[in-house]
Structures are given as C-alpha cells and as structure tokens.
Protein backbone atom coordinates (compact mmCIF):
# COMPACT_ATOMS: atom_id res chain seq x y z
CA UNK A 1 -45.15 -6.52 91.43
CA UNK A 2 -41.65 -8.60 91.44
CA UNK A 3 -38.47 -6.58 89.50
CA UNK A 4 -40.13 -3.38 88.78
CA UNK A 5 -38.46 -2.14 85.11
CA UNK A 6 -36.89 -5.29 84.84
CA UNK A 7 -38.34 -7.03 81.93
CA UNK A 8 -41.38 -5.17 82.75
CA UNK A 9 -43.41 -3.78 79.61
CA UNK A 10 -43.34 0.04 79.52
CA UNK A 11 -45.40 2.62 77.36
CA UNK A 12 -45.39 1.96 73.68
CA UNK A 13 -47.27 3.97 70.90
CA UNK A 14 -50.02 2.11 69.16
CA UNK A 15 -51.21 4.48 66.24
CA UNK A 16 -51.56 8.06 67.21
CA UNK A 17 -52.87 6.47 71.42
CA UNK A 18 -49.99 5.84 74.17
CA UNK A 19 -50.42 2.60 76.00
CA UNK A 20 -49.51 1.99 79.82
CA UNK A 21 -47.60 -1.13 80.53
CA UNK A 22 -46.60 -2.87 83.54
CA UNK A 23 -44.32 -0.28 84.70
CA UNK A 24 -46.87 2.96 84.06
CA UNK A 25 -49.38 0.06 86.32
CA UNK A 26 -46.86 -0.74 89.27
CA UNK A 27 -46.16 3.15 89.86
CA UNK A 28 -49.70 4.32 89.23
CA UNK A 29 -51.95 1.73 91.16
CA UNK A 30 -52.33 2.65 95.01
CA UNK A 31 -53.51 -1.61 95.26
CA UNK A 32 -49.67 -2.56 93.95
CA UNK A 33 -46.78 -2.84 96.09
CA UNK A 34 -43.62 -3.14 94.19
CA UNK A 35 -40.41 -5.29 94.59
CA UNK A 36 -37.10 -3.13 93.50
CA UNK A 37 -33.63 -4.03 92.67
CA UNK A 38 -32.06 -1.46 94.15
CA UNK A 39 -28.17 -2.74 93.94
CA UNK A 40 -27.40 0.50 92.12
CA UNK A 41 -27.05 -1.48 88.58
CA UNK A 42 -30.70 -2.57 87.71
CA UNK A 43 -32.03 0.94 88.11
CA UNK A 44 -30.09 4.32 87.79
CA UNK A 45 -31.01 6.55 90.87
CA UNK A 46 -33.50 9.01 89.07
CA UNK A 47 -35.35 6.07 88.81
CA UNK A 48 -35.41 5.14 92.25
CA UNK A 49 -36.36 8.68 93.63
CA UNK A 50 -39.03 8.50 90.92
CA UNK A 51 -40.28 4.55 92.47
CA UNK A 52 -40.33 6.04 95.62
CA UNK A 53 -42.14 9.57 94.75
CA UNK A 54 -44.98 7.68 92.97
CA UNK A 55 -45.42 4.52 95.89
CA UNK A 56 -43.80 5.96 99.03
CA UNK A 57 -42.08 3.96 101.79
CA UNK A 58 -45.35 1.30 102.25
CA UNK A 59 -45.92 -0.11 99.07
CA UNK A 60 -41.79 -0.65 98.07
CA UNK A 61 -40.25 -3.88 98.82
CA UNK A 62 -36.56 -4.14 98.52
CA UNK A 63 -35.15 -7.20 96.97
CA UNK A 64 -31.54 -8.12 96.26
CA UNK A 65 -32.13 -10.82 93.61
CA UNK A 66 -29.05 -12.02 95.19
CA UNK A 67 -26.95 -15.17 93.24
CA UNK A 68 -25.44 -17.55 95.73
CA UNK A 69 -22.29 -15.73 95.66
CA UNK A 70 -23.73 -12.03 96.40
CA UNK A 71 -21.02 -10.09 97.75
CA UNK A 72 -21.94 -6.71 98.32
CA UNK A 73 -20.10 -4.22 96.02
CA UNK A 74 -19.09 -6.70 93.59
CA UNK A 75 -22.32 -4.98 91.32
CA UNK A 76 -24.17 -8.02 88.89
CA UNK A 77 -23.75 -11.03 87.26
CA UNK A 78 -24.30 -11.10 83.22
CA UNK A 79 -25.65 -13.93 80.78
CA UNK A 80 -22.37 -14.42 78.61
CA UNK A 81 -23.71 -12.51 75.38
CA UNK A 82 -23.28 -9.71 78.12
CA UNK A 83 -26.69 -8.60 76.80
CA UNK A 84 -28.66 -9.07 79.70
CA UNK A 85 -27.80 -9.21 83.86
CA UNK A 86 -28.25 -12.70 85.06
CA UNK A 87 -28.87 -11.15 88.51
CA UNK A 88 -27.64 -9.27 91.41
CA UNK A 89 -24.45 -10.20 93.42
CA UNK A 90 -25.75 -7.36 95.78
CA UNK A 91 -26.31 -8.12 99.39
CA UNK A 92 -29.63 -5.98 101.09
CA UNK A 93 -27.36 -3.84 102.86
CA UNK A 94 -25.92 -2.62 99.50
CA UNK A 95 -29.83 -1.85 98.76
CA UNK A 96 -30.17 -0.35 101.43
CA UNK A 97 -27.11 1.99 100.88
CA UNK A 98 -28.27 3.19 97.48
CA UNK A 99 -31.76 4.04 98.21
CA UNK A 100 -29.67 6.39 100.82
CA UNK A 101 -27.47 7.83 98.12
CA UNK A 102 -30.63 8.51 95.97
CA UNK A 103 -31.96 10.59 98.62
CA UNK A 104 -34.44 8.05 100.58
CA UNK A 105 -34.52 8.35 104.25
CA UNK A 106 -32.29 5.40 105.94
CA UNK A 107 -35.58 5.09 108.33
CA UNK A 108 -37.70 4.39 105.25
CA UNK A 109 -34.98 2.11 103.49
CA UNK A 110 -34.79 0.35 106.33
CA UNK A 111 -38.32 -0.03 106.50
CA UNK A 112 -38.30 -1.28 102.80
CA UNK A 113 -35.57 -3.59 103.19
CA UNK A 114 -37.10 -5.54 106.53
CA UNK A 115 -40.79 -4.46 107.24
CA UNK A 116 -42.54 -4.62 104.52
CA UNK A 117 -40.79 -7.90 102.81
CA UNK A 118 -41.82 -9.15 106.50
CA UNK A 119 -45.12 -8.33 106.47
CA UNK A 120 -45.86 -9.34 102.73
CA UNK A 121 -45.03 -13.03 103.42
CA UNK A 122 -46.86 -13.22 106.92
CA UNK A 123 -43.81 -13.25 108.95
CA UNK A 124 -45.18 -11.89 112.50
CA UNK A 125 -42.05 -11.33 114.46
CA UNK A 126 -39.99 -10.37 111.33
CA UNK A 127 -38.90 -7.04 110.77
CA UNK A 128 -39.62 -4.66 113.44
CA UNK A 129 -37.61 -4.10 116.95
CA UNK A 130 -39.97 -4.27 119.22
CA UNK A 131 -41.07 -6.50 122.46
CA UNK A 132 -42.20 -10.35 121.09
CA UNK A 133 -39.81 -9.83 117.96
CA UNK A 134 -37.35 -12.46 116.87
CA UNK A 135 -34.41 -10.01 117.27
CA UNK A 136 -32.72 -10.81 114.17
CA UNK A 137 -30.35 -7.26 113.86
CA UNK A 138 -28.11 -5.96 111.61
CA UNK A 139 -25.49 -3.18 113.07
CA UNK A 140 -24.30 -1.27 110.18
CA UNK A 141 -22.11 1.95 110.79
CA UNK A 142 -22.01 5.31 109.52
CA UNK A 143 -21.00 4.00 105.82
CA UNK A 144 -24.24 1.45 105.90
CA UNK A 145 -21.33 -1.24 106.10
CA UNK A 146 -22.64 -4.47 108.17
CA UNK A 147 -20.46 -4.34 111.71
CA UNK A 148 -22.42 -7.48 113.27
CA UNK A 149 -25.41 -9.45 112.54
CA UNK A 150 -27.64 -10.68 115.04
CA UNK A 151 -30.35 -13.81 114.96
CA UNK A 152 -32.88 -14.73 117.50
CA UNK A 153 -30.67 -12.16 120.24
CA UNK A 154 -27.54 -13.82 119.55
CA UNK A 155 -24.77 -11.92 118.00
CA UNK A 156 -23.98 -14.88 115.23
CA UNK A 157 -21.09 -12.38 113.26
CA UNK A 158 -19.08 -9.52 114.58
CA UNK A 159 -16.98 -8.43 111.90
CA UNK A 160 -14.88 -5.87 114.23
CA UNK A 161 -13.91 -9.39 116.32
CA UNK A 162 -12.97 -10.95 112.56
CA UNK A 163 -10.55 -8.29 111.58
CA UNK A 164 -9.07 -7.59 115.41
CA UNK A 165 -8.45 -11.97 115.23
C-alpha cells in the first residue's frame, strides 16, 4: 500500500455502523505491506509507533517521496494554496532518523529503509551486506548524518574529505 494516511480513506460513520477504509485495511491485513513517509512531516510520530506496532519491521517500506531537490532537513514542499504537501524534500536517511526518534530500532529502520524496498521490486543483491551483494553502503554516524556513501565497493562521496578540502 503506497503513502499510508496520505490521501488514504480512513473510518467514517455511515448511520449508526463504522466503516474501515484504506488506512483501518493497510494496518489490519497481515497480506499488506505498507509504504510510509516517514520525513517527520507526513505523519506525527504516534503515528509511526502505531504503523509499526500493527505491521512490524517486514511488512513497512520506507519511502522518501523525495522532489528532485530533497535535501534532508529542509522538511516538504507545498502546492501554493499551502493546503496540501506537494511532497517530501526528505532524503531516506532523514527517514531513517525519525523512525529512530519515534522509538524504532535503527536495525529495523534500516531494514525498512533498504531490505524490504529491495526485496519488493526483485532487486537480488540490493539491500543486505552480505557475500554476492552489490555493496552499495551508506556510513552514517552517531547523529544518523550520511559520512560517506558507497556504490558497487567504491567509496563514490566522503563528506569528511569535502569539508577537510
């Protein structure tokens, strides 16, 4: 299920009977894996403890919804009747970070933000460090900042190098 809560249908009150919508669906159905916007603007954190309470680690997908220009704590872009969010400007790392501050394990945030994306698009040697993989790394340090970013075993950005040049 792409953008849980966002434009998603939620319960509504028909007569004296309370209908399920999409979201009551996404978090109740075992079958459903869920995509989440977790840039810390889409959804508050209560709502991401309560994502990952009802789904657990497997069946969340993180997903940045990321504009061209996504910039990590820049926060989202907005249609101009400021009405609506056009979409995130948040990088994954940022994703990652707030599913941390909302209490998630960084292993299992991690996991949401590489594995399971990975493995829901058939990408093989995506998303997992082990032997065979393509060894496409991120190094973040003890603030979930990005230090360096490695593709196919190559370090391709060292931002430590950047700032010390």
């Amino acid at each position: 299920m792409t953008h849980l809560y966002s434009s998603c249908s939620g319960l509504i009150r028909v007569h004296s009977y309370r209908v399920p919508g999409v979201i009551e669906a996404g978090l109740n159905l075992d079958a459903l894996t869920v995509q989440v916007i977790a840039d810390g603007k889409h959804l508050p954190l209560s709502l991401l403890q309560l994502i990952y309470r009802c789904k657990g680690a497997e069946k969340i997908e993180l997903i940045t919804d990321g504009l061209e220009f996504a910039a990590g704590d820049l926060g989202v872009m907005k249609l101009l009747s400021r009405e609506s969010f056009a979409g995130s400007v948040a990088t994954m790392h940022r994703c990652v970070r707030t599913m941390v501050q909302a209490g998630i394990p960084l292993r299992q945030a991690v996991r949401m933000a590489s594995e399971n994306p990975a493995r829901r698009v058939g990408a093989a040697k995506k998303g997992r460090i082990a032997p065979g993989m393509d060894a496409d790394l991120l190094l973040l340090d003890e603030k979930l900042d990005v230090k360096w970013v490695m593709a196919g075993g190559r370090v391709i950005r060292d931002f430590d190098a950047q700032k010390e040049a």
